[in-house]
Protein backbone atom coordinates (compact mmCIF):
# COMPACT_ATOMS: atom_id res chain seq x y z
CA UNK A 1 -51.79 -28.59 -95.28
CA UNK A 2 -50.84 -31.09 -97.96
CA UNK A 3 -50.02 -34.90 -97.21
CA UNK A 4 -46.73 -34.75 -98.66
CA UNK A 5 -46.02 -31.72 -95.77
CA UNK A 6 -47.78 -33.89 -93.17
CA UNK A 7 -45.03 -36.53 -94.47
CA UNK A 8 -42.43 -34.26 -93.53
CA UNK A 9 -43.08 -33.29 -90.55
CA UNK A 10 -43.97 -36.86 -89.08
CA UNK A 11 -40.63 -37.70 -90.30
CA UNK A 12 -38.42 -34.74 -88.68
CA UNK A 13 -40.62 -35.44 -85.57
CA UNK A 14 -39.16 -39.11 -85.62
CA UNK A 15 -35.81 -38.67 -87.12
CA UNK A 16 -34.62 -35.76 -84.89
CA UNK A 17 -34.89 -37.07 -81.75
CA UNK A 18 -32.81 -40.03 -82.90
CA UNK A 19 -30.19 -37.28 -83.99
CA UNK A 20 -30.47 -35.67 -80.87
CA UNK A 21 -30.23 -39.18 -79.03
CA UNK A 22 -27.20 -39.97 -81.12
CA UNK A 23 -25.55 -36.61 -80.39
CA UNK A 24 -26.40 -37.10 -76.77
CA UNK A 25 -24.69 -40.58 -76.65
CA UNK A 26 -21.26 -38.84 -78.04
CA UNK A 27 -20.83 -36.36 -75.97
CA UNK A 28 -21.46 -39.10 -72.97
CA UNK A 29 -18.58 -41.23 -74.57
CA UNK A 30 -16.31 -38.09 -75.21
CA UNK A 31 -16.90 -37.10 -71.56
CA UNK A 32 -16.85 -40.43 -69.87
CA UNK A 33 -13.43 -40.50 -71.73
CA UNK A 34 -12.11 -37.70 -70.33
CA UNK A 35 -13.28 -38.47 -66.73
CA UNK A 36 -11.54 -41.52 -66.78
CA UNK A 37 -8.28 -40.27 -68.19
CA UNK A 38 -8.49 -37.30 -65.00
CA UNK A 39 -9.02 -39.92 -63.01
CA UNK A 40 -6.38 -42.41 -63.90
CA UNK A 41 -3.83 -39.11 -63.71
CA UNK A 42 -5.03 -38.76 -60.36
CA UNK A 43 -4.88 -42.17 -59.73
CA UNK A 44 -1.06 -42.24 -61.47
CA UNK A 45 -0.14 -38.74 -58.75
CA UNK A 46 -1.21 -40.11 -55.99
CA UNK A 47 -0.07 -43.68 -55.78
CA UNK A 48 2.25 -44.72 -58.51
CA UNK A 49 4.31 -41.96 -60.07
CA UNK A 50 6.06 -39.60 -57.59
CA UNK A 51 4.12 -36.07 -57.54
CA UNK A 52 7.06 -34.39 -58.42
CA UNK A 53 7.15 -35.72 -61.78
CA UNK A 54 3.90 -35.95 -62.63
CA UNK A 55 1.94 -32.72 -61.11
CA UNK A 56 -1.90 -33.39 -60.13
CA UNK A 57 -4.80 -32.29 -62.78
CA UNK A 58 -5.43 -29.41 -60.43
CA UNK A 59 -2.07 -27.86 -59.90
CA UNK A 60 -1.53 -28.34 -63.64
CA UNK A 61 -5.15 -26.39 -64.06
CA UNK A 62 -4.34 -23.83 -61.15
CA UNK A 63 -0.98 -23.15 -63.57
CA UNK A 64 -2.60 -22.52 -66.47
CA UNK A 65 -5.12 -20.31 -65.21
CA UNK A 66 -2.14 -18.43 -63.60
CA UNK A 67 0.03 -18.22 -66.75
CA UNK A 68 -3.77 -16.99 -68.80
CA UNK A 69 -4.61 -14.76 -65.75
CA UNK A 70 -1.09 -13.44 -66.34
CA UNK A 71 -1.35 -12.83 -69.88
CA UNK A 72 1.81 -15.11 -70.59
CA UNK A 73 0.11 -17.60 -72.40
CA UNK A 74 -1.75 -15.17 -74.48
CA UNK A 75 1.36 -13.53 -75.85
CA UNK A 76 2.65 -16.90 -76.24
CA UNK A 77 -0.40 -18.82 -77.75
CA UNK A 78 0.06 -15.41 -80.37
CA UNK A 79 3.15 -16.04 -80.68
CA UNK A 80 3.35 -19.65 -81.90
CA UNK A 81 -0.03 -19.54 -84.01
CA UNK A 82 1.79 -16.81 -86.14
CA UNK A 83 4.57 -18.77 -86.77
CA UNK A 84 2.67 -21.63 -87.56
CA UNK A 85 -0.09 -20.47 -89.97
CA UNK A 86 2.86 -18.86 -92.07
CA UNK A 87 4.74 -21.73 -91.99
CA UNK A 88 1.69 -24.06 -92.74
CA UNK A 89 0.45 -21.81 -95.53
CA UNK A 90 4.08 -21.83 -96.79
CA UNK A 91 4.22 -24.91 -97.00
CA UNK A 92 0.37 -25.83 -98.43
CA UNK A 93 1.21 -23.80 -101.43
CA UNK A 94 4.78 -25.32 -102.17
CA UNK A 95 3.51 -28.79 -101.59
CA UNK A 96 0.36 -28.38 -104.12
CA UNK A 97 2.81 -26.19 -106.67
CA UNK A 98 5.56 -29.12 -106.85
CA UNK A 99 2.70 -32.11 -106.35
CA UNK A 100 0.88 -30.79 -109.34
CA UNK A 101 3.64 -30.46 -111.41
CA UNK A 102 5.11 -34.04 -110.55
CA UNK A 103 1.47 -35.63 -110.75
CA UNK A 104 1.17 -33.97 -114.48
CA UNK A 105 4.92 -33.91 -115.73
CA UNK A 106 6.47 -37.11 -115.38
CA UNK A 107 10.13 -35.93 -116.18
CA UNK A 108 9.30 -33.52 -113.22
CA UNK A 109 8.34 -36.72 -110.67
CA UNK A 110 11.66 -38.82 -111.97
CA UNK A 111 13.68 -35.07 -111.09
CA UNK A 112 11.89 -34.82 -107.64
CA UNK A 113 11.07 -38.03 -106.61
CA UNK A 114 14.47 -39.10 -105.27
CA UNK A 115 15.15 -36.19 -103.89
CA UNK A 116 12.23 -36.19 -101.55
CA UNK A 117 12.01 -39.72 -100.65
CA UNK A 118 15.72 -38.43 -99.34
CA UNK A 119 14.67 -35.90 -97.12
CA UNK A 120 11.00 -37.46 -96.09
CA UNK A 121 12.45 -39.28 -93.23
CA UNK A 122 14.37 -36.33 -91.58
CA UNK A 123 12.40 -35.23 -88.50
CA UNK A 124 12.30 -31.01 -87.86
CA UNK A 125 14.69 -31.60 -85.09
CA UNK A 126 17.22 -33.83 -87.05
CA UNK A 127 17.10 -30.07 -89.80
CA UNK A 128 17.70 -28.12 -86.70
CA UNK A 129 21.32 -27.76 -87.08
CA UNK A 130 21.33 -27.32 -90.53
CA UNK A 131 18.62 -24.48 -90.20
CA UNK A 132 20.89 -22.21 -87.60
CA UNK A 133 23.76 -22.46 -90.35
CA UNK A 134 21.37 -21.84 -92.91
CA UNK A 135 18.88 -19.11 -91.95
CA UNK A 136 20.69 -17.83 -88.12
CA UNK A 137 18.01 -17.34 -85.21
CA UNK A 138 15.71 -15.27 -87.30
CA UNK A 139 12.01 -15.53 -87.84
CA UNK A 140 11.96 -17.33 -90.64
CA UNK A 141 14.23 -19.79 -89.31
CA UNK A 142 10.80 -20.93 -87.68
CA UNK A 143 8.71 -20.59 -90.41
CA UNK A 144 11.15 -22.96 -92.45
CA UNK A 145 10.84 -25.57 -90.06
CA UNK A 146 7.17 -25.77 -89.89
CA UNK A 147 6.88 -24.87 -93.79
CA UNK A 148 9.38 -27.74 -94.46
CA UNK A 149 6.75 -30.29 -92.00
CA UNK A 150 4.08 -28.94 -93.86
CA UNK A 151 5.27 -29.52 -97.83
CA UNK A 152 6.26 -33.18 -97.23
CA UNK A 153 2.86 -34.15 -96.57
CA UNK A 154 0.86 -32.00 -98.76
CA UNK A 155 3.13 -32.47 -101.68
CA UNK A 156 2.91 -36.67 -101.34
CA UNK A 157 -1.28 -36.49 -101.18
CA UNK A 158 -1.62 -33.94 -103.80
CA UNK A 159 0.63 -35.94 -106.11
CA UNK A 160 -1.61 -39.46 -104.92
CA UNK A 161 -4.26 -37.53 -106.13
CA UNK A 162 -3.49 -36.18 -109.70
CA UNK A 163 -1.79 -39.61 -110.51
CA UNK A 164 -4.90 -41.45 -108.93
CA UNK A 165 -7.15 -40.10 -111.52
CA UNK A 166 -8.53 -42.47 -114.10
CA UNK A 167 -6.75 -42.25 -117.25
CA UNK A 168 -10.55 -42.80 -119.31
CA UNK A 169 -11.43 -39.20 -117.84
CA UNK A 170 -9.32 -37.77 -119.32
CA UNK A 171 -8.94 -39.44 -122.86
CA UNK A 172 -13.23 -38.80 -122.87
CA UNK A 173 -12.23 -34.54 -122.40
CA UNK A 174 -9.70 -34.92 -125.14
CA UNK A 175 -12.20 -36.29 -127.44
CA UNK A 176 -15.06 -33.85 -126.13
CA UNK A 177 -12.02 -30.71 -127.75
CA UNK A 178 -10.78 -29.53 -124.26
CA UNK A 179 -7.44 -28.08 -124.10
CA UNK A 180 -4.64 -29.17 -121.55
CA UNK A 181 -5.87 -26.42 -119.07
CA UNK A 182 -9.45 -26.78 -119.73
CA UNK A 183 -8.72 -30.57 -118.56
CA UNK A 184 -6.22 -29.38 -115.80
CA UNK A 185 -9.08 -27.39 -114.31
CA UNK A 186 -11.86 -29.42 -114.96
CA UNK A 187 -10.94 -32.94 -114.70
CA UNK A 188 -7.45 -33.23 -113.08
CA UNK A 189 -7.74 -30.68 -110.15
CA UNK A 190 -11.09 -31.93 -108.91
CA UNK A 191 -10.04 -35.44 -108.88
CA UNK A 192 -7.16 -34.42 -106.69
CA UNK A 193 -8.84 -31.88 -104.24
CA UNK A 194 -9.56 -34.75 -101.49
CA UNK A 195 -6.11 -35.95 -101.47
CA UNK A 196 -4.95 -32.10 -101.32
CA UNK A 197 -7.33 -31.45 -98.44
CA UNK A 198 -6.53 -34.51 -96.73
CA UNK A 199 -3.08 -33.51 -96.54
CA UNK A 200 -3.61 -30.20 -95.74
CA UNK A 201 -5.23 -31.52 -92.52
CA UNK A 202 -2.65 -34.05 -91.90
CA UNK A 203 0.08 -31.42 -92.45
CA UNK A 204 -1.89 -28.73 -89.76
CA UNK A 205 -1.75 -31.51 -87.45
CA UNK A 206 1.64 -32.06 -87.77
CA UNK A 207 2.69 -28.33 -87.40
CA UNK A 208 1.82 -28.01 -84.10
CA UNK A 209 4.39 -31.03 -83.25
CA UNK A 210 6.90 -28.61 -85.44
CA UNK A 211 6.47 -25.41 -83.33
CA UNK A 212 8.38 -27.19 -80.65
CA UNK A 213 11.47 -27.82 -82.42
CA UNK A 214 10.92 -24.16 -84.07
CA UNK A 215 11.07 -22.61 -81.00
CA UNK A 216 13.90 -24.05 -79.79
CA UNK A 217 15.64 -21.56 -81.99
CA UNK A 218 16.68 -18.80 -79.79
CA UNK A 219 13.62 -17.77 -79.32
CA UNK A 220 12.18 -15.58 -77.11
CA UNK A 221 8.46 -16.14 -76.77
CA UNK A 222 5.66 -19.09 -77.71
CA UNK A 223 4.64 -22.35 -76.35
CA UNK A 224 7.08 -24.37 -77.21
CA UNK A 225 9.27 -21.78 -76.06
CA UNK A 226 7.36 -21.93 -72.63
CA UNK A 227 8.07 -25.60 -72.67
CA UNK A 228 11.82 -25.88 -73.25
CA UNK A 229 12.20 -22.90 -70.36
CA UNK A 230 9.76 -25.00 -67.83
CA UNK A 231 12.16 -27.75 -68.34
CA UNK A 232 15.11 -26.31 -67.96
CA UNK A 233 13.70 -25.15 -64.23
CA UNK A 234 12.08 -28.15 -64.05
CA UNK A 235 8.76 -26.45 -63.53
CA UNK A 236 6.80 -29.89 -64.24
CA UNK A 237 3.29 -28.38 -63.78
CA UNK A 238 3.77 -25.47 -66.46
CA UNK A 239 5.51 -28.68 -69.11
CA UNK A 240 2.07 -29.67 -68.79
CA UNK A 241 0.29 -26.46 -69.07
CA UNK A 242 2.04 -25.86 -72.27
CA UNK A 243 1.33 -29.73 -73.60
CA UNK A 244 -2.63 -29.63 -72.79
CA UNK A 245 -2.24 -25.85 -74.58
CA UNK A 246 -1.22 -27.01 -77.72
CA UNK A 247 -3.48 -30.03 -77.83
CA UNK A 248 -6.37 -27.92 -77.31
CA UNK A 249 -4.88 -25.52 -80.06
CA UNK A 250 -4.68 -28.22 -82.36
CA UNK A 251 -8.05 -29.67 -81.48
CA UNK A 252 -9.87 -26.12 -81.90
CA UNK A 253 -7.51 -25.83 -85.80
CA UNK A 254 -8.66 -28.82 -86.96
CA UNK A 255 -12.59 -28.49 -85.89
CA UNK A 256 -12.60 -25.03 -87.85
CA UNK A 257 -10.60 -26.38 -90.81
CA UNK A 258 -13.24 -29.60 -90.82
CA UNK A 259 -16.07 -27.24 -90.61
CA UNK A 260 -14.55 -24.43 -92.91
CA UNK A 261 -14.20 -27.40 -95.25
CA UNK A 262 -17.89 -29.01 -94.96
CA UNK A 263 -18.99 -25.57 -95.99
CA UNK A 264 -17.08 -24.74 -99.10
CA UNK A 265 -17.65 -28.30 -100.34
CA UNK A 266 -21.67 -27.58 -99.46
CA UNK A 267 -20.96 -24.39 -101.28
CA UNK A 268 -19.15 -25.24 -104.28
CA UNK A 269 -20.15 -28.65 -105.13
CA UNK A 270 -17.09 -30.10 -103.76
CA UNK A 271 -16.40 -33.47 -104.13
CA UNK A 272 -13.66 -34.63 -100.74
CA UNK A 273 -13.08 -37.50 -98.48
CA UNK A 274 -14.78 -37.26 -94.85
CA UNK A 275 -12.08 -35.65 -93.05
């Protein structure tokens, strides 16, 4: 065995149970965090709020293994996921289409520009009525609301991120001979993927607050569908099922689009901001 693998080893010996240590130490926090949270829920049931309006942790976790055990939730959790990873991806793709073209074209940005800053304040709930008039109680209806979430914030970063590349990059490709898509490829698209991917992640976050307002359209099945119905019968406990469902939805989304990410910037070379 060489010194220089005698190195190595003496060094993962020391450096991994510090990583292991460190590791350890988060999931403490994470789980201390949540203990205190159940506890101060508990604490909020039984003393200060009155039960009916704020169930216990355990009747709102007796619920939602019902409505699992049940296969409601299933058929729901199906239901809204479909509607919004179309509406997401529908929106990903016209949000880097139209930011591309107004980071590159500036007679495209002065077109655009007032247009959106216009509608970039209107909530999915405040283009409710105007989506029943426009599109009825169909499917798409919901897609359009979670597509239209999705495109605000994509297009903003992915323009942030073609306009935020320095000018000298550019001028040096010209001079090297590259042609306008040689440089679009090359130098402007890579300089704008973190912004792109950073939105992306903000937008995915942001469609799972749209699915509730989607689903107020008539429809028939989902979780925020399972939410408006719970209120209307004031069945508190499943409100809350529904809530924690979506937050753990959204959780488990954006761990596989971090780690999907990590990996295709590992893969590819990828330069992007630690989302």
């Amino acid at each position: 065995m060489t010194g220089s693998e005698v190195e190595r080893i003496q060094k993962g010996r020391t450096t991994f149970p510090l990583l292991r240590s460190l590791v350890s130490a988060r999931v403490l926090r994470v789980s201390g965090a949540f203990l205190l949270l159940l506890v101060i829920w508990q604490f909020l049931h039984s003393f200060v709020i009155n039960p009916f309006l704020l169930p216990s942790p355990g009747t709102v976790a007796s619920t939602l293994w019902k409505l699992l055990e049940s296969g409601e939730l299933l058929s729901d959790i199906a239901a809204s996921m479909r509607r919004i990873l179309i509406g997401y991806f529908m929106g990903c793709f016209i949000g880097i289409v139209l930011g591309l073209l107004m980071g590159r074209f500036l007679w495209i940005n002065d077109v655009l520009s007032a247009p959106l800053e216009l509608i970039r304040p209107l909530s999915p709930v405040a283009m409710l009525p105007l989506v029943l008039i426009w599109f009825g109680i169909e499917e798409f209806a919901k897609y359009f609301l979670v597509a239209y979430t999705a495109t605000i914030v994509v297009l903003i970063n992915t323009v942030a991120g073609v306009t935020s590349m320095p000018v000298i990059r550019e001028r040096a490709a010209a001079c090297l001979g590259a042609s306008h898509l040689q440089t679009f490829l090359h130098i402007v698209l890579p300089s704008a993927i973190p912004y792109i991917v950073t939105g992306m992640r903000a937008a995915l976050g942001l469609s799972f607050m749209a699915i509730v307002a989607a689903e107020l359209i008539a429809a028939e099945s989902g979780v925020g569908y399972l939410i408006m119905q719970s209120r209307m019968l004031l069945q508190v406990d499943q409100i809350f099922a529904g809530l924690i469902t979506l937050s753990i939805l959204g959780l488990l989304s954006d761990l596989i689009f971090r780690v999907t990410l990590a990996r295709l910037a590992r893969r590819y070379q990828l330069e992007v901001f630690n989302v």
